[in-house]
Protein backbone atom coordinates (compact mmCIF):
# COMPACT_ATOMS: atom_id res chain seq x y z
CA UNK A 1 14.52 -38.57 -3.12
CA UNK A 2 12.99 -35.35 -2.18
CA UNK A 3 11.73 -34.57 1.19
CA UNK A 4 8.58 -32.62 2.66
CA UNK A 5 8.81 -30.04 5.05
CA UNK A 6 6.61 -30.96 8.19
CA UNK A 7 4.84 -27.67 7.91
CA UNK A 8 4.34 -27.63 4.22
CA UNK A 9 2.38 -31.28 5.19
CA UNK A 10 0.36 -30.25 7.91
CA UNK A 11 -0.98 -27.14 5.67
CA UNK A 12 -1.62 -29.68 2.55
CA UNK A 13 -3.59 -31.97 5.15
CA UNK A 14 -5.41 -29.09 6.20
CA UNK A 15 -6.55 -28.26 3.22
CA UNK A 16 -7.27 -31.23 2.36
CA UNK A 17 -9.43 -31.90 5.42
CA UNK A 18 -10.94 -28.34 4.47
CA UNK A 19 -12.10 -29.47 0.89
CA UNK A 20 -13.51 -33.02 2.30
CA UNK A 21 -15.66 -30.62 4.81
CA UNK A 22 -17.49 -28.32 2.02
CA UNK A 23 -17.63 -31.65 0.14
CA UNK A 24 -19.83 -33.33 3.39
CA UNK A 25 -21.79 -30.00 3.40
CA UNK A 26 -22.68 -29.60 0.15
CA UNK A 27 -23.47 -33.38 0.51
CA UNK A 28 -25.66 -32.51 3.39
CA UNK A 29 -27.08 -29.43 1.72
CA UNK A 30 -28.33 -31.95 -1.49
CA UNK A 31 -29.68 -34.65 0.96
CA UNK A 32 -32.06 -32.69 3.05
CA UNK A 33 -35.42 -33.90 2.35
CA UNK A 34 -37.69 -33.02 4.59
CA UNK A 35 -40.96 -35.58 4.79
CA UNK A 36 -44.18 -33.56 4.76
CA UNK A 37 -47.74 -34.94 4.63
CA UNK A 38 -48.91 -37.71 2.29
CA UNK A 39 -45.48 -38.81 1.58
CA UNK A 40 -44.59 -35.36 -0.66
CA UNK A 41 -40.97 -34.01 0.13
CA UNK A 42 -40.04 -30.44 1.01
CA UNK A 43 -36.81 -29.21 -0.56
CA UNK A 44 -35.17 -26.54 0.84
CA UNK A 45 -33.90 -22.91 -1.31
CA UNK A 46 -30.62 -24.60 -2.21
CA UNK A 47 -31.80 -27.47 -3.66
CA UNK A 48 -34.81 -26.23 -5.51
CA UNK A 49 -33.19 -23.69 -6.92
CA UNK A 50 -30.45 -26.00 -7.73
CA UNK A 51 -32.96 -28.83 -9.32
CA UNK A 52 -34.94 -25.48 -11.36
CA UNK A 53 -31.55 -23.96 -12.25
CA UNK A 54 -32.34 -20.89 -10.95
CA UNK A 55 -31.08 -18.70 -8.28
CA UNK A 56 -32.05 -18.46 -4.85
CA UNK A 57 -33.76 -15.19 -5.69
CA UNK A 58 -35.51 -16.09 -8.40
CA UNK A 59 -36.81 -18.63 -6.48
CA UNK A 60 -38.30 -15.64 -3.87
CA UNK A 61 -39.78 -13.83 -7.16
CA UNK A 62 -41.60 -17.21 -8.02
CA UNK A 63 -43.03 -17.34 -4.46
CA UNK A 64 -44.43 -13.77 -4.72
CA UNK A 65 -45.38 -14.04 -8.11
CA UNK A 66 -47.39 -16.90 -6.52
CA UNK A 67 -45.66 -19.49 -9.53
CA UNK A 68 -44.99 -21.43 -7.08
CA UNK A 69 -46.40 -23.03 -3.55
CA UNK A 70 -43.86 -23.12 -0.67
CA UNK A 71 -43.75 -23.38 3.38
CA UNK A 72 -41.88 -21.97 6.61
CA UNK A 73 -40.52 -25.29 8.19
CA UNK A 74 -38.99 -24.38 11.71
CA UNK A 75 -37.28 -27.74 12.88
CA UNK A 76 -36.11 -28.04 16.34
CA UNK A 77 -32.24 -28.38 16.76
CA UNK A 78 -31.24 -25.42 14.83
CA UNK A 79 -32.42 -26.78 10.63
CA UNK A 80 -34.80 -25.45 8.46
């Protein structure tokens, strides 16, 4: 039976609490809807430019191109 060194485990838990925290972020990221008026949904860069399949700055050439409509959201409590 093989054994694990203590320090060798705490790193590997680390990491592994590391991975589960991008995972709740990028969980986060994809789940930010933001209710707007008459029920329509706001998505933020990340995930309209993930939905389109486009980058984030193609996403700014749409917006001066005027291809496509978009808002300045401030949010109290640090989110846009």
């Amino acid at each position: 039976m093989s054994y694990i060194d203590n320090e060798i485990l705490e790193r590997l838990i680390g990491t592994m609490v590391e991975g589960f925290a991008r995972i709740e972020k990028k969980l986060d990221q994809m789940n930010r809807l933001k209710e707007c008026m008459n029920g329509d949904r706001l998505l933020d860069n990340v995930d309209l430019a993930e939905l389109l399949g486009v980058s984030q700055r193609t996403l700014a050439r749409y917006r001066q191109e005027g291809k496509i409509k978009y808002y300045s959201v401030v949010i109290s409590g640090g989110y846009q």
